[in-house]
C-alpha atoms as a PDB file:
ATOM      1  CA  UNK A   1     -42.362 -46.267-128.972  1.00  0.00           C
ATOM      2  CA  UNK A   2     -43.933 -43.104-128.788  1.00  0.00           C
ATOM      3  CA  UNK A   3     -44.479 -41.094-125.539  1.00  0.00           C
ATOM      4  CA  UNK A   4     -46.686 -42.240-122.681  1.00  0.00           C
ATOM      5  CA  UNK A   5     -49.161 -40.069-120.145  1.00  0.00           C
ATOM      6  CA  UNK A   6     -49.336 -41.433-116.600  1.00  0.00           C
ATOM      7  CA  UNK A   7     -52.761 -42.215-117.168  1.00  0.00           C
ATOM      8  CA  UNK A   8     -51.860 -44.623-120.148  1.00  0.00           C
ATOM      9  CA  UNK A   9     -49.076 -45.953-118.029  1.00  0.00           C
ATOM     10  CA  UNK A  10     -51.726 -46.671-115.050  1.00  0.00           C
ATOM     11  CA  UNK A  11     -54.284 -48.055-117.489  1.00  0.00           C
ATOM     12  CA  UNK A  12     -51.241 -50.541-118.964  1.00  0.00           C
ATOM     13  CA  UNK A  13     -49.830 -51.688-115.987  1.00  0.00           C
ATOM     14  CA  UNK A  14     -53.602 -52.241-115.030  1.00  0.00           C
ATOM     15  CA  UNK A  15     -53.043 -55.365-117.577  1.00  0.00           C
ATOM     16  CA  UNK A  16     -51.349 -57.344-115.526  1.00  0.00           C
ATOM     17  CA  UNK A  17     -53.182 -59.689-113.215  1.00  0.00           C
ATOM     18  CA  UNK A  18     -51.881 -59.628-109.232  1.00  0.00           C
ATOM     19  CA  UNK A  19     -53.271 -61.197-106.353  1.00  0.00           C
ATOM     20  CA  UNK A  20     -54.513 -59.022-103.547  1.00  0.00           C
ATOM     21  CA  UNK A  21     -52.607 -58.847-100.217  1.00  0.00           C
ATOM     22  CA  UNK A  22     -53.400 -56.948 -96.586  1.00  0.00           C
ATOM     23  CA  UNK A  23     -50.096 -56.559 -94.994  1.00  0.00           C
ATOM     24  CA  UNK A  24     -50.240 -55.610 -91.250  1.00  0.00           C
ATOM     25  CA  UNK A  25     -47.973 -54.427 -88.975  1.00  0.00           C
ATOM     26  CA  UNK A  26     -47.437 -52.261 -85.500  1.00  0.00           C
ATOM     27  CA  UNK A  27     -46.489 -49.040 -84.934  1.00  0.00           C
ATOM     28  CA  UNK A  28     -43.848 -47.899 -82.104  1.00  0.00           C
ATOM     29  CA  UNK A  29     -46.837 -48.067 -79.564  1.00  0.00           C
ATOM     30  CA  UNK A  30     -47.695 -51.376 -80.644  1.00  0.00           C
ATOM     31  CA  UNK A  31     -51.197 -50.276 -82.284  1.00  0.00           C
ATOM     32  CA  UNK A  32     -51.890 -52.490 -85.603  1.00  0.00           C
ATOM     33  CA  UNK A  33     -52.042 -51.008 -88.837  1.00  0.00           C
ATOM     34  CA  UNK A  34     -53.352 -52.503 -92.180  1.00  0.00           C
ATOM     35  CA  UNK A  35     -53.003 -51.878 -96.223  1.00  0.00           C
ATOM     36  CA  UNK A  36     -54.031 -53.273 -98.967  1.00  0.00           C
ATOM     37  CA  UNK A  37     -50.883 -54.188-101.416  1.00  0.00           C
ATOM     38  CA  UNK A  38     -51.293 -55.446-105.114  1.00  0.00           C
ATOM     39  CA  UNK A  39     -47.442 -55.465-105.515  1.00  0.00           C
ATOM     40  CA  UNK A  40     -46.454 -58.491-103.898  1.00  0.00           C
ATOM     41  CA  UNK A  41     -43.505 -60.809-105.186  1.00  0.00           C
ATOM     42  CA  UNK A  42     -41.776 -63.800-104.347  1.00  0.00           C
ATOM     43  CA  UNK A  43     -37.900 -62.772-104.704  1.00  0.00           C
ATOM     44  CA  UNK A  44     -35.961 -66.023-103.594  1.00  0.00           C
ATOM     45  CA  UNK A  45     -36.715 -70.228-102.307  1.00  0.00           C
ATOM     46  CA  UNK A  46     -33.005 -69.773-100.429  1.00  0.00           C
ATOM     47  CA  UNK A  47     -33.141 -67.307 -98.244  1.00  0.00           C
ATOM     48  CA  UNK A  48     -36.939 -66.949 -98.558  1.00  0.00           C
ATOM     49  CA  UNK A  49     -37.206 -63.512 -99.726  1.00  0.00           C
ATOM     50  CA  UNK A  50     -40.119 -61.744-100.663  1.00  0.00           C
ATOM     51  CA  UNK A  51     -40.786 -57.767-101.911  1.00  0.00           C
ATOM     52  CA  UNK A  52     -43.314 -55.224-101.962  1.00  0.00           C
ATOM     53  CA  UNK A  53     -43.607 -51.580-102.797  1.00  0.00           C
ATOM     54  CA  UNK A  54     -45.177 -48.654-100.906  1.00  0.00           C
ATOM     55  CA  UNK A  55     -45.853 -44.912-101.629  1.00  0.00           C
ATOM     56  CA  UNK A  56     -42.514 -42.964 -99.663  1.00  0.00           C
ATOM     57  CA  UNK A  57     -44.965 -40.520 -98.600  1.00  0.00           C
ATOM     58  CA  UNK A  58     -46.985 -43.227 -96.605  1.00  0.00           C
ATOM     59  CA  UNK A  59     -47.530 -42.515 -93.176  1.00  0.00           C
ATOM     60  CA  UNK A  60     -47.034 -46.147 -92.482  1.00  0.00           C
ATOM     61  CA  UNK A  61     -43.335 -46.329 -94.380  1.00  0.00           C
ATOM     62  CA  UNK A  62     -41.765 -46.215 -90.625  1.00  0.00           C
ATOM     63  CA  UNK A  63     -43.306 -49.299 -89.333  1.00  0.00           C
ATOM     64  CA  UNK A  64     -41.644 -51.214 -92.414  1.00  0.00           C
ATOM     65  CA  UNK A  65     -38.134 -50.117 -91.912  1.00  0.00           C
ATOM     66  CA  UNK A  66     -35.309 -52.836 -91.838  1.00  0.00           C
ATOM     67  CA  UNK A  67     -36.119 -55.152 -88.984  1.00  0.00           C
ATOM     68  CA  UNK A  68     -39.309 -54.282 -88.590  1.00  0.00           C
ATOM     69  CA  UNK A  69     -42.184 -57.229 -88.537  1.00  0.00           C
ATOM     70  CA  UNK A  70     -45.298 -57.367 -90.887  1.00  0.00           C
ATOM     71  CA  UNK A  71     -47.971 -60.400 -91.452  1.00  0.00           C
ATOM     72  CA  UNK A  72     -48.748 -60.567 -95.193  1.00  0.00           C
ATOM     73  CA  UNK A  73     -52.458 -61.759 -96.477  1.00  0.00           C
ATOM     74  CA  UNK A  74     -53.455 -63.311 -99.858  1.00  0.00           C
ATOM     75  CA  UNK A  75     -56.756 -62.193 -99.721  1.00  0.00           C
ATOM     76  CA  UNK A  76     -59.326 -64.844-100.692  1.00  0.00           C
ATOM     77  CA  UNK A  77     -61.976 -64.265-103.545  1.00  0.00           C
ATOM     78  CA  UNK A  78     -64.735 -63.326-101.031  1.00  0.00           C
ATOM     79  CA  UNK A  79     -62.955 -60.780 -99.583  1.00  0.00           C
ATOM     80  CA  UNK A  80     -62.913 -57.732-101.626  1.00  0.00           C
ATOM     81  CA  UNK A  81     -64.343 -56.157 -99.244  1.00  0.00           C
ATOM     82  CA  UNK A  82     -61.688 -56.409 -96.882  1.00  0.00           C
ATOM     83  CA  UNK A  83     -59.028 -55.499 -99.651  1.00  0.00           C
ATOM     84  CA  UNK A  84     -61.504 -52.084-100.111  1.00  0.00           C
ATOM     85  CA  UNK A  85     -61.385 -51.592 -96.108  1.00  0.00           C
ATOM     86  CA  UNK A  86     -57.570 -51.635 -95.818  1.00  0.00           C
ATOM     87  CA  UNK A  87     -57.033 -49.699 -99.127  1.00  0.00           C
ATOM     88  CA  UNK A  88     -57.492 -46.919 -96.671  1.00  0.00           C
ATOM     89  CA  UNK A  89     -55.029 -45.382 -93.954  1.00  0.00           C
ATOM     90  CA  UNK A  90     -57.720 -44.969 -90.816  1.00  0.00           C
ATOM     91  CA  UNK A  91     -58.193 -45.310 -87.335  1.00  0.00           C
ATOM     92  CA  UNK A  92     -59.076 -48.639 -85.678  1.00  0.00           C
ATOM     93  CA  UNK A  93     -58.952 -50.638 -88.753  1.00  0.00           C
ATOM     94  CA  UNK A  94     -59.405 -53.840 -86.673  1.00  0.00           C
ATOM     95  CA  UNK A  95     -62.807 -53.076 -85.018  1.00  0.00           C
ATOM     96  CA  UNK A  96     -65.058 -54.775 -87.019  1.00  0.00           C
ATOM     97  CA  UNK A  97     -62.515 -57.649 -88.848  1.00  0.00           C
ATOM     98  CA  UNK A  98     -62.668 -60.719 -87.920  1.00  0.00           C
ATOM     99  CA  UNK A  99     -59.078 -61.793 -86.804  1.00  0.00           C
ATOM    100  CA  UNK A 100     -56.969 -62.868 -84.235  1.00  0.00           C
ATOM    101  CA  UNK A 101     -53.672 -62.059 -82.779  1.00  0.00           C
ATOM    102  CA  UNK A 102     -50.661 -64.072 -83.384  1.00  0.00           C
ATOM    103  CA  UNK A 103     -47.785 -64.831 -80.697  1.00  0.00           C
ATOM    104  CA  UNK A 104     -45.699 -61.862 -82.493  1.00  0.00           C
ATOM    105  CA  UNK A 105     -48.734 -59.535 -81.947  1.00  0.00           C
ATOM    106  CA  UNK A 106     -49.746 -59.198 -85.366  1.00  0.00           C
ATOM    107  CA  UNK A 107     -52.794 -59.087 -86.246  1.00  0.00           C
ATOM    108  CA  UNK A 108     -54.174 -61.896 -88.131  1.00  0.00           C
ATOM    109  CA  UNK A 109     -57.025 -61.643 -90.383  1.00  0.00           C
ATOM    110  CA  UNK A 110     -59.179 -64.552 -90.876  1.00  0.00           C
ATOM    111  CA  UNK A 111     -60.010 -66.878 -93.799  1.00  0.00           C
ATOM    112  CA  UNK A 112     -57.065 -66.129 -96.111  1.00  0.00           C
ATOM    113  CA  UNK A 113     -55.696 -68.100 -98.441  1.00  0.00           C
ATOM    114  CA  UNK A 114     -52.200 -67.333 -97.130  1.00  0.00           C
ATOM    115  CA  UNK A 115     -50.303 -65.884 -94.237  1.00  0.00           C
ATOM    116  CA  UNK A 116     -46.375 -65.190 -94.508  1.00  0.00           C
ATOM    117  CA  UNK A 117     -44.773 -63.504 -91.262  1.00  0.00           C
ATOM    118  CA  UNK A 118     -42.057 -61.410 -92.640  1.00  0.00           C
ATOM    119  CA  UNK A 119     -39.111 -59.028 -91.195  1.00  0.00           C
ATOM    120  CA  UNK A 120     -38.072 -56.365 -93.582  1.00  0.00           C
ATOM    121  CA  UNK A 121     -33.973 -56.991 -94.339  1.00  0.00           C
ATOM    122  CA  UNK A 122     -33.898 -53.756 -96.651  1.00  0.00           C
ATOM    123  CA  UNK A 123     -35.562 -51.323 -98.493  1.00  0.00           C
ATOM    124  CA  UNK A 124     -34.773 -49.671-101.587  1.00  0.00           C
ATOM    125  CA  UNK A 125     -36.060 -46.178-103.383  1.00  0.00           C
ATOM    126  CA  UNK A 126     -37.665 -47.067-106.532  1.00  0.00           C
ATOM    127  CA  UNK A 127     -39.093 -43.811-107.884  1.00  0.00           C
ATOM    128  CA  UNK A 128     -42.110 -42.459-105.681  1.00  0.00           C
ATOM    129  CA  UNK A 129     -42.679 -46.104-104.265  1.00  0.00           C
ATOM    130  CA  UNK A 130     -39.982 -48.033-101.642  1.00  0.00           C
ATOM    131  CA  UNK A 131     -39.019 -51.418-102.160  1.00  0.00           C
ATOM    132  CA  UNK A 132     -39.757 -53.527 -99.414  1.00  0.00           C
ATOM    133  CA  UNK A 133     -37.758 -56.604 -99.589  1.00  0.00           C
ATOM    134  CA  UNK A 134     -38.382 -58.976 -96.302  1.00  0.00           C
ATOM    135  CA  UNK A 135     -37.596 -62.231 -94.934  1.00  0.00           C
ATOM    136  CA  UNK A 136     -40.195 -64.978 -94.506  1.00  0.00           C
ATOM    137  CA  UNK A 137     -40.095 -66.570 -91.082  1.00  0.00           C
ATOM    138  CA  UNK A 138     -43.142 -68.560 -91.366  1.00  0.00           C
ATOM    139  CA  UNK A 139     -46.168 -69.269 -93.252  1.00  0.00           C
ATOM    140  CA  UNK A 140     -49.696 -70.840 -93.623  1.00  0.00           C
ATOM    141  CA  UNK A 141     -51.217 -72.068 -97.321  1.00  0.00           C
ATOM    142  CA  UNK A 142     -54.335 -72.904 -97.396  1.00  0.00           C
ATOM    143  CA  UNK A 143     -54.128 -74.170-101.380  1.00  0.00           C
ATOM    144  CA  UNK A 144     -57.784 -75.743-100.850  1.00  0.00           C
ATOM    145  CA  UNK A 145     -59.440 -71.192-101.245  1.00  0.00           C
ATOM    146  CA  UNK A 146     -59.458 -69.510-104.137  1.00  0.00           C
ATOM    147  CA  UNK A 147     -56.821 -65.978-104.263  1.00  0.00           C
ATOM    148  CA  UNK A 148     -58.741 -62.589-105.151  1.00  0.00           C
ATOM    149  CA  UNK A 149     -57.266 -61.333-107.942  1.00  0.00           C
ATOM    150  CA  UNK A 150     -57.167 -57.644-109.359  1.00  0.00           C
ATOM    151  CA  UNK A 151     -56.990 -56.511-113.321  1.00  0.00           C
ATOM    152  CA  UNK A 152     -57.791 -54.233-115.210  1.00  0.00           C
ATOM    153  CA  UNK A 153     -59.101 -51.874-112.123  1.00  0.00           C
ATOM    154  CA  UNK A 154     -61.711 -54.459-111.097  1.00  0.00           C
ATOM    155  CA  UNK A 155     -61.425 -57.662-108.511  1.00  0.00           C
ATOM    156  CA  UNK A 156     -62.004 -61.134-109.973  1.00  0.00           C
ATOM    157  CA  UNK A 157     -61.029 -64.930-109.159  1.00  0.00           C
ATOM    158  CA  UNK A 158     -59.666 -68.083-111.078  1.00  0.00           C
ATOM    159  CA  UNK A 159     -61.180 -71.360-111.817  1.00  0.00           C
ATOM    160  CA  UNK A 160     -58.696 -73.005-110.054  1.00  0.00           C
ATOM    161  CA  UNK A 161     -60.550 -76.340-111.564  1.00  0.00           C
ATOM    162  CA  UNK A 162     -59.685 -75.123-115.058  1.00  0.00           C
ATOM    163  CA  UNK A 163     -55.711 -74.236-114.337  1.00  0.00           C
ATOM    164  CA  UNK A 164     -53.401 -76.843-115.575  1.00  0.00           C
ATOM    165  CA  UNK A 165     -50.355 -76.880-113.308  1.00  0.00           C
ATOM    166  CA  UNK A 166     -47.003 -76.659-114.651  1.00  0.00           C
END
């Protein structure tokens, strides 16, 4: 295979179709924090492991350390704006977001297709991204909304009527 820019390698991996997540957490202070996360995966059914990567250099990296708590969200297809909102580090994130707290004091954003409360068990260096791999410790489906989903650099969502289930 012949040599590869960064660009090309973007525009490739841009190929694969991945739902659209909004993890949150808190910081030492207990102030919530939010990003939007496109590299979600399920890792194991027994212990129920799941992973996702984030830039080193992210000012957020410390409040995902081993042991540390974070609420994952499967965004649902109306809310791209949301995934948009959180793609960016910023101040009082929560202001205008409709959500609620949850007894761990995470913040909870509403009408997502999915919530999985998570503890981070390690992380790993993989290039200029860490490996988050965390523990799920409990979770809410809600099978009956439709995921957002993100290709080729643009948001879209499934026909869920049309999928045939394996």
């Amino acid at each position: 295979m012949a040599p590869f820019t960064s660009q090309e390698l973007r525009t490739g991996f841009a190929s694969f179709a991945t739902g659209v997540t909004v993890i949150t957490c808190l910081d030492a202070d207990g102030q919530a924090h939010g990003i939007t996360i496109s590299s979600f995966n399920t890792v194991s059914l027994e212990p129920p492991l799941i992973l996702w990567s984030l830039n080193k250099h992210s000012r957020l990296m410390p409040y995902f350390e081993a042991g540390q708590k974070q609420l994952i969200h499967v965004l649902e297809r109306s809310q791209e704006d949301l995934a948009m909102h959180f793609a960016k580090v910023k101040e009082k994130q929560f202001d205008k977001i409709s959500h609620q707290t949850t007894k761990s004091g995470l913040e909870q954003i509403n009408g997502c297709v999915a919530y999985y409360e998570c503890e981070t068990v390690s992380v790993h260096i993989g290039g200029d991204h860490n490996i988050i791999v965390a523990k799920v410790l409990s979770l809410k489906n809600h099978p009956e909304l439709e995921p957002l989903i993100f290709a080729r650099s643009k948001f879209m969502g499934l026909d869920l009527a049309e999928i045939k289930t394996v």
